[in-house]
Protein backbone atom coordinates (compact mmCIF):
# COMPACT_ATOMS: atom_id res chain seq x y z
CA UNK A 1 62.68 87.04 106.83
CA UNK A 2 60.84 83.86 108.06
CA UNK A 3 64.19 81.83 108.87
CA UNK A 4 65.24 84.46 110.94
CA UNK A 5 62.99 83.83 113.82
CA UNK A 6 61.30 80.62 115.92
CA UNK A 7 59.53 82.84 118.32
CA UNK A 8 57.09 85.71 117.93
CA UNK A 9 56.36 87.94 120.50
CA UNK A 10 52.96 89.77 120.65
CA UNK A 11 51.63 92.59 122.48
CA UNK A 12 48.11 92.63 123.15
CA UNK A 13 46.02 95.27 123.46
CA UNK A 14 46.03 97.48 120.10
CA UNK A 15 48.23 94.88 118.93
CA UNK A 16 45.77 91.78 117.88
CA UNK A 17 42.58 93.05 119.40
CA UNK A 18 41.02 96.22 119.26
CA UNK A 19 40.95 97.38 122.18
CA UNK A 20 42.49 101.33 122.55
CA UNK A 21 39.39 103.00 122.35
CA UNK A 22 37.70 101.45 125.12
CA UNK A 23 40.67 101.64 127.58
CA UNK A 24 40.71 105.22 126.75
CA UNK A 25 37.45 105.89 127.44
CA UNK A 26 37.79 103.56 131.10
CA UNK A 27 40.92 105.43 132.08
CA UNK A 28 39.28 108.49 131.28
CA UNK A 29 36.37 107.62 133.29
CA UNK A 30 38.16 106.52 136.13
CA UNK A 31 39.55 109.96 136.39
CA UNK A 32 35.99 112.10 136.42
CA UNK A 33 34.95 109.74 138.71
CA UNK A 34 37.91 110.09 141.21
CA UNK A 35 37.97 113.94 140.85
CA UNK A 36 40.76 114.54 138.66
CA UNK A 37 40.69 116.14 135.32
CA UNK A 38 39.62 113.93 132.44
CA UNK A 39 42.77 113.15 130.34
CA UNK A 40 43.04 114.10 126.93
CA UNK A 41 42.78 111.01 124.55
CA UNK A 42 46.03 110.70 123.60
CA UNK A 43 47.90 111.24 127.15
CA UNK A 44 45.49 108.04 128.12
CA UNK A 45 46.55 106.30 125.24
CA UNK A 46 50.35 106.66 126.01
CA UNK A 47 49.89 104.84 128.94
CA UNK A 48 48.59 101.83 127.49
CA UNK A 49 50.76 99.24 128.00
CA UNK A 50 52.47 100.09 131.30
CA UNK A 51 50.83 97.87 134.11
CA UNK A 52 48.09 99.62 135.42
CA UNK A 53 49.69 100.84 138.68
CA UNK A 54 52.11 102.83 137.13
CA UNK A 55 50.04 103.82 133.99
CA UNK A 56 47.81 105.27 136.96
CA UNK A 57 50.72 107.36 138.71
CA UNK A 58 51.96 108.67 135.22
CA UNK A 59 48.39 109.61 134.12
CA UNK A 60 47.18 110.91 137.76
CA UNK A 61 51.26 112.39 139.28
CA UNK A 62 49.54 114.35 141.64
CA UNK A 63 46.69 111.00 143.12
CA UNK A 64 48.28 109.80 146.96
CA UNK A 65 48.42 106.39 147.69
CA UNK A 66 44.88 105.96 148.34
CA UNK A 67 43.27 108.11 145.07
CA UNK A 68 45.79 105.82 143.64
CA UNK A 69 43.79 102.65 144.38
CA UNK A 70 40.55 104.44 143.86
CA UNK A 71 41.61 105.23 140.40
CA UNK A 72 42.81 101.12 139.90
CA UNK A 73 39.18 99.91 141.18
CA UNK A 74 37.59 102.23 139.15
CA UNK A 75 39.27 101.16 136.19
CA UNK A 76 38.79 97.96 136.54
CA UNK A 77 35.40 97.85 137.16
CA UNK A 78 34.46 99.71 134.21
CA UNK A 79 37.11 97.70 132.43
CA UNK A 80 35.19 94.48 132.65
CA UNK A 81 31.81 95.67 132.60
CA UNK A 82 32.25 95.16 128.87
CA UNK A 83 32.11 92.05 127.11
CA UNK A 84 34.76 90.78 125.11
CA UNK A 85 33.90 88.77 122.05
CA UNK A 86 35.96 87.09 119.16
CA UNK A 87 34.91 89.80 116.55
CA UNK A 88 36.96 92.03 119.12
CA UNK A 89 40.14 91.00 117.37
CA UNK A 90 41.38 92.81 114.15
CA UNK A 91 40.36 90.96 111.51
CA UNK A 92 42.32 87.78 110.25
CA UNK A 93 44.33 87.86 113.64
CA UNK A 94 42.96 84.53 114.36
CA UNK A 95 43.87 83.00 110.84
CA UNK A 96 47.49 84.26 111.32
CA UNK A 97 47.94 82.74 114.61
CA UNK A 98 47.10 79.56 112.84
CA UNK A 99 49.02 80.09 109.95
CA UNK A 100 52.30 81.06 112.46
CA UNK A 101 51.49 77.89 114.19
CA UNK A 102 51.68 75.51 111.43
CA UNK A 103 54.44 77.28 109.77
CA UNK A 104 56.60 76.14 113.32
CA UNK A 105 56.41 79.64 114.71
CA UNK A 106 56.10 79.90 118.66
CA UNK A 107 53.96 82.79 119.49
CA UNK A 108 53.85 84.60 123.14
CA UNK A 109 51.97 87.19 124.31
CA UNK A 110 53.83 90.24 126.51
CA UNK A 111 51.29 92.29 127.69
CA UNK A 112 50.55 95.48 130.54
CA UNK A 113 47.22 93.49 131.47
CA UNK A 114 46.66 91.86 134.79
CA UNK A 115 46.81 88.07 134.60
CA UNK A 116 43.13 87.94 134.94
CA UNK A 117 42.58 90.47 132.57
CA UNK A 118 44.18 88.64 130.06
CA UNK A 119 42.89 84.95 130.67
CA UNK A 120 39.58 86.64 130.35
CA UNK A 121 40.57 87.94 126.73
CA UNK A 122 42.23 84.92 125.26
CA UNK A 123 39.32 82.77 127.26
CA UNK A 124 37.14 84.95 125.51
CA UNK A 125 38.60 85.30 122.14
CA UNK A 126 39.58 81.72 121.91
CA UNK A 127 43.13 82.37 120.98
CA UNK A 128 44.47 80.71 124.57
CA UNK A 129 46.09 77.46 122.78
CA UNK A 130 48.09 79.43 120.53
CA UNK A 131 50.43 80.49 122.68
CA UNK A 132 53.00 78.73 124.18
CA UNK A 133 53.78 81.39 127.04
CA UNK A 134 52.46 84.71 128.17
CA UNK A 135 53.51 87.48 130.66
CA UNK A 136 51.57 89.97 132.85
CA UNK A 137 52.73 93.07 134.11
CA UNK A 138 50.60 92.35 137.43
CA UNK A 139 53.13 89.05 137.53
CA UNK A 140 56.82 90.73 136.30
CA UNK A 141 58.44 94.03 135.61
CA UNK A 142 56.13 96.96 133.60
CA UNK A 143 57.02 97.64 130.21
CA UNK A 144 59.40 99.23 129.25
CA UNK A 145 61.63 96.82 131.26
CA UNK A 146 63.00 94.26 129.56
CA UNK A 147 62.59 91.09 132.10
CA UNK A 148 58.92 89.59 130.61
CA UNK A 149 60.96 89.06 127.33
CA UNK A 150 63.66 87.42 129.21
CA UNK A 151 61.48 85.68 131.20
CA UNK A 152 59.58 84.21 127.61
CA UNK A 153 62.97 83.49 126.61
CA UNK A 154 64.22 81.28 129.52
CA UNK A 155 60.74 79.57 129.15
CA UNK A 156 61.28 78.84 125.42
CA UNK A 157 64.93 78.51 125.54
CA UNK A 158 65.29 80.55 122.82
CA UNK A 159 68.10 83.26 121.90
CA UNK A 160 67.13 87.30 121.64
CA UNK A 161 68.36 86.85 118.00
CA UNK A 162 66.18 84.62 117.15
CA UNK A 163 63.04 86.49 118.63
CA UNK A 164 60.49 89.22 117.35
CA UNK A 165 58.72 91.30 119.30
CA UNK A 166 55.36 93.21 117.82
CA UNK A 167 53.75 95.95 119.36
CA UNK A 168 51.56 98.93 118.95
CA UNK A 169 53.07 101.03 121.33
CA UNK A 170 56.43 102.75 122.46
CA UNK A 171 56.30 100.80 125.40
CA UNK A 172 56.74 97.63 123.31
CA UNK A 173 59.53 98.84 121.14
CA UNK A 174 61.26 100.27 124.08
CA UNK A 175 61.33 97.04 125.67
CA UNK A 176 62.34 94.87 122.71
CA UNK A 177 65.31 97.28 122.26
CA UNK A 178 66.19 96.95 125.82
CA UNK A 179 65.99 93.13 125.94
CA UNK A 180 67.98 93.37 122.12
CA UNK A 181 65.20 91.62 120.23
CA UNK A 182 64.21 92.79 116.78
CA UNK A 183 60.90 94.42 116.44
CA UNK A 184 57.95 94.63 114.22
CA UNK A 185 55.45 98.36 115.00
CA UNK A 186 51.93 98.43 114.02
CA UNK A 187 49.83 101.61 113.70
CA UNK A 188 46.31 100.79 114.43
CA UNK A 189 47.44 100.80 118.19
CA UNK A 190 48.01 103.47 120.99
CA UNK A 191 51.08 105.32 118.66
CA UNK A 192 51.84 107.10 115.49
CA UNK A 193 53.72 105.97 112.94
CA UNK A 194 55.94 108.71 113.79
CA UNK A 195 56.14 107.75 117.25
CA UNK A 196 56.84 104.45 116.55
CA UNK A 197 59.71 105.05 114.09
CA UNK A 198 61.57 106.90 116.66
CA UNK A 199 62.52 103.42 118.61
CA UNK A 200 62.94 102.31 115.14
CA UNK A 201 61.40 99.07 114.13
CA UNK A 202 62.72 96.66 111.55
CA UNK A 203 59.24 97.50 109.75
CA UNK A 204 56.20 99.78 110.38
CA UNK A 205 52.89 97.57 109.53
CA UNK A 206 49.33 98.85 109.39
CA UNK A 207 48.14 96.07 111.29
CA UNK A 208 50.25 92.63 112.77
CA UNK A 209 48.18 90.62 109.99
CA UNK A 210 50.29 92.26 107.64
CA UNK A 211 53.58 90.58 109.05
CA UNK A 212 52.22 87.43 107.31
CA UNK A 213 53.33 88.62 103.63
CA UNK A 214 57.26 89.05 105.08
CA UNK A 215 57.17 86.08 107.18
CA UNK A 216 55.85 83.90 103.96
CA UNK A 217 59.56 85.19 102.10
């Protein structure tokens, strides 16, 4: 499997940090604070992923323009009123990064985080130098919509074939089918295994750490 691809492609949140629970509980939040009624955990968890505008309008259909906004800046403040820390990532991310790396891998991040959300995170995390390009929804299309792939692409110069996308969500896998690039699903994200299955993945991992032992063939 390793000589099939030059460029991984990694989602973020649930992905290589963990990070669900805490959205959940700030999307959540954001809605008893606005007046709506609290989502259940799981519908806040399907919209991780999408940009936060239209995870907001899926979550909240019945929010006008306005409540809309309310809802954002609510998020977001409670978003970042938590420190994010290095032990944040699932453990041995950071050695596999390293290991892709100096096998020749390039690694990108595609993520539904703001720009500054995510500078803060790899700032943060310390995992900013490992990637050679990364894509906000805040800055392109929301997932599912293929164009932050393509965009990685043109910036890499590397063919769909030749790419592997990794995500925790059916957002991710929806994407990577829609831009034609292989796929990778891990379960300690915003999904089932069953979920994930459906937009079926060349493999269904436990956690993107475990991509290491089929890369290494």
């Amino acid at each position: 499997m390793k000589n099939n691809f030059d460029l991984i492609i990694f989602d973020w949140d649930g992905t290589l940090i963990d990070s669900i629970d805490w959205i959940t509980q700030c999307l959540q939040a954001a809605g008893q604070n606005c007046g709506f009624a609290v989502p259940e955990p799981q519908q806040a968890k399907d919209v991780i992923g999408l940009s936060i505008d239209h995870a907001v309008k899926k979550l909240f259909p019945m929010a006008n323009a306005g409540e809309q906004q309310d809802l954002i800046n609510f998020y977001a403040e409670a978003y970042f009123s938590k420190e994010v820390y290095p032990t944040d990532l699932f453990c041995g991310v950071k050695g596999m990064l390293e290991q892709l790396r100096e096998s020749g891998f390039q690694l990108a991040v595609a993520t539904g985080k703001t720009r500054n959300g995510l500078n803060n995170a790899l700032s943060k995390t310390l995992t900013k130098d490992f990637f050679c390009v990364t894509r906000c929804a805040d800055e392109t299309a929301s997932k599912p919509d293929p164009k932050m792939l393509n965009e990685i692409l043109h910036h890499t110069n590397i063919a769909n074939t030749r790419a592997l996308m990794v995500g925790d969500s059916t957002h991710d896998l929806q994407m990577a089918n829609y831009a034609n690039i292989a796929a990778v699903a891990v379960s300690c994200g915003a999904h089932s295994i069953s979920a994930l299955q459906r937009h079926q993945p060349m493999l269904c991992l436990p956690y993107a750490t475990d991509l290491l032992a089929y890369l290494s063939d």
